[in-house]
Protein backbone atom coordinates (compact mmCIF):
# COMPACT_ATOMS: atom_id res chain seq x y z
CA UNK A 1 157.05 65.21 322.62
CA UNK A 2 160.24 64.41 321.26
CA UNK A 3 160.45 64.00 317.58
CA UNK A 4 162.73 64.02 315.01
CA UNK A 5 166.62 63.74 314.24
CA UNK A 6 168.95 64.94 316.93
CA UNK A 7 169.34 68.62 315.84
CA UNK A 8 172.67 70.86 315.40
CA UNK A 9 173.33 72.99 318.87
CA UNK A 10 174.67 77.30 317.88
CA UNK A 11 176.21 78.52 320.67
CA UNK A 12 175.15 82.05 321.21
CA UNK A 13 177.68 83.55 324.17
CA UNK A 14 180.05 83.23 325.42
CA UNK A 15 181.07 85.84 322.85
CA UNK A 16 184.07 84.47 321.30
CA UNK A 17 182.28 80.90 320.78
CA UNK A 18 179.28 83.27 319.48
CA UNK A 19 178.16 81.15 315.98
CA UNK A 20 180.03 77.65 316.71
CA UNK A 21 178.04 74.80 314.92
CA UNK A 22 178.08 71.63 317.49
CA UNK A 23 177.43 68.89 315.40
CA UNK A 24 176.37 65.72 316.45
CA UNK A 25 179.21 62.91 316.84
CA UNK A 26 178.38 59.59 318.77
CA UNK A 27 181.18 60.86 321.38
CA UNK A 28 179.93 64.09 321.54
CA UNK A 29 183.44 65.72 321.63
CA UNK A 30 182.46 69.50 321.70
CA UNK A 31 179.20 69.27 323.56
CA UNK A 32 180.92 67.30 326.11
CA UNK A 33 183.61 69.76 326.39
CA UNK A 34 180.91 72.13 327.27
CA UNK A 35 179.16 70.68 330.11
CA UNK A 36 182.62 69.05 331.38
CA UNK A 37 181.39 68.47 335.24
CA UNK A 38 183.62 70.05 337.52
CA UNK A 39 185.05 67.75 340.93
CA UNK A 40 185.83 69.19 344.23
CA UNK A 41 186.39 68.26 347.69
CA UNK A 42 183.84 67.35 350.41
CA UNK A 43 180.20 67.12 349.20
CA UNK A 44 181.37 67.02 345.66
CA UNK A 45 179.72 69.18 342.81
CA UNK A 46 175.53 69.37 342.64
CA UNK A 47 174.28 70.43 339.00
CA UNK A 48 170.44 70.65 338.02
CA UNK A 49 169.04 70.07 334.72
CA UNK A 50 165.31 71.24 334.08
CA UNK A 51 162.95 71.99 331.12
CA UNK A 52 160.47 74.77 331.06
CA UNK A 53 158.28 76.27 328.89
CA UNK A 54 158.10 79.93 328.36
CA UNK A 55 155.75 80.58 331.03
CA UNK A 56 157.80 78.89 333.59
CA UNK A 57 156.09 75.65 333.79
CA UNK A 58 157.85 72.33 334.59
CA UNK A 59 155.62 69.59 333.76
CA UNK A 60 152.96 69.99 330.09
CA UNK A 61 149.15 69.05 330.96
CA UNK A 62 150.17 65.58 331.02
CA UNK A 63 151.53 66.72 334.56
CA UNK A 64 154.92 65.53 333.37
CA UNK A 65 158.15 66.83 331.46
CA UNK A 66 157.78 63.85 328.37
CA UNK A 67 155.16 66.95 326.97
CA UNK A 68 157.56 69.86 326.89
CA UNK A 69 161.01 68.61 326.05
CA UNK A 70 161.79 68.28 322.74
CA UNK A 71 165.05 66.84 320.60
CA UNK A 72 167.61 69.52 321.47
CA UNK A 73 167.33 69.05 325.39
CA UNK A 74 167.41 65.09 324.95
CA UNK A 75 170.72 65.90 323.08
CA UNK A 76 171.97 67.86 326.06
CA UNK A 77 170.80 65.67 328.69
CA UNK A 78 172.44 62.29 327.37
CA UNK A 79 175.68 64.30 328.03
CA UNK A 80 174.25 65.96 331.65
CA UNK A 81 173.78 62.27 332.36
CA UNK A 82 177.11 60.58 330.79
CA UNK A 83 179.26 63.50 332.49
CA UNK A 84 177.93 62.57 336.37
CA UNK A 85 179.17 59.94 338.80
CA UNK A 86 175.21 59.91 340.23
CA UNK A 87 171.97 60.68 338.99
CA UNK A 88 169.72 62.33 341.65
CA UNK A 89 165.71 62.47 341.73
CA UNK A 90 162.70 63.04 343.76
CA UNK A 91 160.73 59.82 344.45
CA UNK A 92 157.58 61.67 343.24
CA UNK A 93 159.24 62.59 339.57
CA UNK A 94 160.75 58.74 339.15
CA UNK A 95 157.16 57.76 339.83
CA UNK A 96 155.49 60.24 337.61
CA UNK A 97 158.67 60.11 335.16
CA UNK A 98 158.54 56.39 334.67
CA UNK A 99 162.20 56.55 335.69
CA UNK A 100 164.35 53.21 334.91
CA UNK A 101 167.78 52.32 335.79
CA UNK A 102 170.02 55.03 333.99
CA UNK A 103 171.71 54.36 330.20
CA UNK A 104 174.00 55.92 328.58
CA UNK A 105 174.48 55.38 325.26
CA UNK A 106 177.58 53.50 323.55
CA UNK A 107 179.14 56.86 322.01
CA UNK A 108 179.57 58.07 325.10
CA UNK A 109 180.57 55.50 327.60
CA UNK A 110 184.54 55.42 326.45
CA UNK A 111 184.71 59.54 327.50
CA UNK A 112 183.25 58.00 330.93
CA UNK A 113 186.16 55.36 330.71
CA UNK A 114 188.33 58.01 330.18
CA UNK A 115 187.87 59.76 333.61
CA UNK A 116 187.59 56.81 335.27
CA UNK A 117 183.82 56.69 336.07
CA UNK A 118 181.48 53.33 336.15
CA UNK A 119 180.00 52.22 332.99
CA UNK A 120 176.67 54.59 333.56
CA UNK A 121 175.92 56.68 336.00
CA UNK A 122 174.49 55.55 340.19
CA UNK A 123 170.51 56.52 340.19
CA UNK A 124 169.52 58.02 343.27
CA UNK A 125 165.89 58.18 344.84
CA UNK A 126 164.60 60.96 347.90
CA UNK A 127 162.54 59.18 349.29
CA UNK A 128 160.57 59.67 352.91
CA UNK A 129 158.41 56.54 352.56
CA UNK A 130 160.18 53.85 350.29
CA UNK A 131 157.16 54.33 347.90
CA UNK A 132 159.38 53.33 344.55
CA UNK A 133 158.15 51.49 341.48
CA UNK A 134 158.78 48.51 340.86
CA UNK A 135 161.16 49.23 337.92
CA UNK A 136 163.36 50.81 340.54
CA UNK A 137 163.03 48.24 343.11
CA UNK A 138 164.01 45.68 340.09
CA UNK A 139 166.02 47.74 338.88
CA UNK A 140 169.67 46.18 336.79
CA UNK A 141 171.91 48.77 337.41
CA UNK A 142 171.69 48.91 341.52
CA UNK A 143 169.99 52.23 342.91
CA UNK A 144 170.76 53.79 345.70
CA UNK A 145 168.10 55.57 348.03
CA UNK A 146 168.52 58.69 350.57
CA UNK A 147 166.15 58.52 353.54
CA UNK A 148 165.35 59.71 357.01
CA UNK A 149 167.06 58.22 359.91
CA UNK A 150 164.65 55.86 361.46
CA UNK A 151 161.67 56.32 358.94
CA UNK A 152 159.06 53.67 357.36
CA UNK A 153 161.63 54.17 353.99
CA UNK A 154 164.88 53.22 356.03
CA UNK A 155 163.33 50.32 357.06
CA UNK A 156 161.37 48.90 354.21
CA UNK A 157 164.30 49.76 351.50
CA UNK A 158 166.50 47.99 353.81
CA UNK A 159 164.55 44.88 354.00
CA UNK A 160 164.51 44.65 350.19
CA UNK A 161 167.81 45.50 349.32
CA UNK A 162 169.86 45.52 352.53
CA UNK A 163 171.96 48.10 354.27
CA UNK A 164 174.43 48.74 351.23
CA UNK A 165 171.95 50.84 349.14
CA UNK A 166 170.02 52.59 352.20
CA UNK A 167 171.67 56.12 352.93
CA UNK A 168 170.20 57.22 356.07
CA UNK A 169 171.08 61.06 356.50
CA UNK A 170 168.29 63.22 358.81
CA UNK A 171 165.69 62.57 361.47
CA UNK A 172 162.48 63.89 360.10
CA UNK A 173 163.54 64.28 356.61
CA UNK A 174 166.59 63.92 354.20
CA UNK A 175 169.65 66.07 355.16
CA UNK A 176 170.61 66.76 351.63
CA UNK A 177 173.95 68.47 352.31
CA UNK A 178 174.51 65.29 354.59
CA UNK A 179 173.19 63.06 351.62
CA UNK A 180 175.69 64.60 349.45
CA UNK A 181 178.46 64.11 351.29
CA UNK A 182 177.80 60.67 352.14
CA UNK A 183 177.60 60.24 348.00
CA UNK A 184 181.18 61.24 347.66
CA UNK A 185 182.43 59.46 349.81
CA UNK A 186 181.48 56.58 347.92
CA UNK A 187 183.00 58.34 345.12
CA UNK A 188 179.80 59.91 343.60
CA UNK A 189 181.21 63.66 343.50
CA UNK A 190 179.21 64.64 339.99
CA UNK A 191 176.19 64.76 340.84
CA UNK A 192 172.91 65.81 338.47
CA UNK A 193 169.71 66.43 339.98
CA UNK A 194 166.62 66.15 337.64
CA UNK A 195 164.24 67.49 339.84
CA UNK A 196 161.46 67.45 340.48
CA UNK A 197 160.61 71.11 341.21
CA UNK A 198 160.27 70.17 345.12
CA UNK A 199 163.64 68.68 345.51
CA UNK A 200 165.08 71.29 343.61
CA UNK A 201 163.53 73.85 345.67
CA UNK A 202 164.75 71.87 348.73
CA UNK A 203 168.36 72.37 347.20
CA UNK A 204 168.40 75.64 346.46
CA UNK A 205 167.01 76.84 350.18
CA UNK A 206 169.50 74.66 351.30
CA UNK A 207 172.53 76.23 349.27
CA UNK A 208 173.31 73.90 347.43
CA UNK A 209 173.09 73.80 343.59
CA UNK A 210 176.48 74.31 342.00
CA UNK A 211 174.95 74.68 338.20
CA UNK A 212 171.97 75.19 336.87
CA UNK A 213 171.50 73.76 333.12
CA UNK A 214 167.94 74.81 332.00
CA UNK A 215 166.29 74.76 328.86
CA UNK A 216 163.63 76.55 327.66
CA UNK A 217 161.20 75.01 325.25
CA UNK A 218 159.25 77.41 322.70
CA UNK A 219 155.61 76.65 324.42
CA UNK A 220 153.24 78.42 325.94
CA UNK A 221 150.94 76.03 328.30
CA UNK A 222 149.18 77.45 331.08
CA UNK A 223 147.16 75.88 333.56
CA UNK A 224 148.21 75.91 337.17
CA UNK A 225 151.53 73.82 336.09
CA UNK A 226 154.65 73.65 339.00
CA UNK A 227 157.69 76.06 338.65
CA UNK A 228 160.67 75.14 337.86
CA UNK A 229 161.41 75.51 341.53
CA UNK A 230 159.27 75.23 344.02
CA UNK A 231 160.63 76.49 347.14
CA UNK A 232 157.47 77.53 348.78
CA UNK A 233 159.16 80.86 350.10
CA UNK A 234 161.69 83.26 348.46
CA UNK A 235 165.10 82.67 348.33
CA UNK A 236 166.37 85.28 351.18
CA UNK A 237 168.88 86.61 349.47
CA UNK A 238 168.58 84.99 346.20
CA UNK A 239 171.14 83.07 344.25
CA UNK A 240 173.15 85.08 342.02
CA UNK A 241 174.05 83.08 338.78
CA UNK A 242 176.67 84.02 335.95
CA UNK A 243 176.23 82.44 332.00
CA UNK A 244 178.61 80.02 331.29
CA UNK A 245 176.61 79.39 327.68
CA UNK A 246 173.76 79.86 325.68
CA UNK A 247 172.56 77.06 322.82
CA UNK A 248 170.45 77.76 320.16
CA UNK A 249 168.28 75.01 318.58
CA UNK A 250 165.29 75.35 316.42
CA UNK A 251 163.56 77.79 318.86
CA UNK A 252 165.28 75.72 321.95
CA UNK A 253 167.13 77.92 324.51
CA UNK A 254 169.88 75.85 326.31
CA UNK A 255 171.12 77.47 329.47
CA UNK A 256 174.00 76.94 331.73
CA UNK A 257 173.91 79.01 334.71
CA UNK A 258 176.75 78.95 337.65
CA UNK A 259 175.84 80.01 341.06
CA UNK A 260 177.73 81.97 343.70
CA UNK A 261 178.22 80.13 346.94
């Protein structure tokens, strides 16, 4: 659904950025300022970056996100994407997503330079089964997979790309909080997850989403579409998140939400 000219972002809060004009520069110096990624210690820092419609649903009736997005949240996710060390996703979404080895594009590569990250961003793939597409398998820049210890997808990744690009973490499935810490210590400490809606469900009952960036796209779809998150139970107690900002594009909400540990 994207169309059109990348558009100008208005920040609405915080309060005393309230009416700032972001216009678009090939660096993107001031939206880049804005969703600087933070680094810590230990598993390193987990953001998530989803689209919605107004009636919560993740995917349009194409049963993917290519229906709902729009030319504001491309804008903000070329940044998400050039300010992380490693790109995490669902097997399920990079099939249904048509995912390819990650880009970023020229502008923006120097402010990766700059804090001393690769060229573009490490994708990695959840995976219980080693069920990837072939684009991925193929794929230029090297992926990187997270599997269960032991499984069918620890054994057939291996035997296609050897033991340098298999993460094994978990015996019946993926120990996320083990997967992340096993991504820093290769040095991938900003981390963006784009979903899908299970994975990201599987990281928030784990405790483990840092930031939330959503946006929500002016539609109205219906249908029996996936959340956002789908978690399958409530969060007991739920996360409690605080605005860092709010963009305003042509009828586009853009969302970043930080979460209490």
């Amino acid at each position: 659904m994207i169309r059109g000219p990348a558009p100008t972002l208005t920040v609405l809060a915080p309060a005393e950025l309230a009416g700032t004009a972001l216009a678009l520069d090939a660096a993107e110096t001031q939206l880049t300022g804005l969703y600087r990624h933070p680094v810590r210690p230990g598993r390193g820092y987990l953001r998530a970056g989803m689209v919605s419609t107004l009636d919560g649903a993740a995917t349009g009736i194409d049963g993917s996100s290519r229906s709902i997005n729009n030319a504001a949240d491309l804008r903000v996710f070329r940044v998400l994407r050039a300010a992380a060390d490693g790109v995490l996703v669902g097997a399920r979404t990079a099939r249904g997503e048509r995912y390819r080895s990650i880009q970023v594009p020229p502008g923006l590569r120097a402010g990766r330079a700059a804090r001393g990250q690769s060229e573009v961003p490490t994708l990695v793939v959840v995976t219980r089964t080693g069920a990837l597409p072939d684009a991925l398998l193929e794929a230029e820049n090297g992926v990187l997979a997270l599997v269960p210890r032991g499984s069918d997808a620890e054994s057939t990744l291996t035997a296609r790309w050897g033991t340098g690009r298999v993460i094994a973490v978990g015996e019946r499935d993926v120990d996320l909080a083990a997967g992340l810490t096993a991504l820093a210590d290769r040095g991938l400490r900003r981390v963006l997850s784009e979903g899908g809606p299970e994975l990201l469900g599987q990281l928030f009952a784990a405790g483990l989403v840092d930031e939330w960036c959503l946006t929500w796209s002016p539609l109205v779809v219906g249908g029996d579409a996936v959340r956002t998150i789908a978690a399958g139970a409530f969060l007991d107690p739920p996360r409690t998140a605080h605005l860092a900002h709010l963009l305003l594009a042509d009828g586009v909400l853009l969302g970043r939400w930080l979460l209490e540990s």
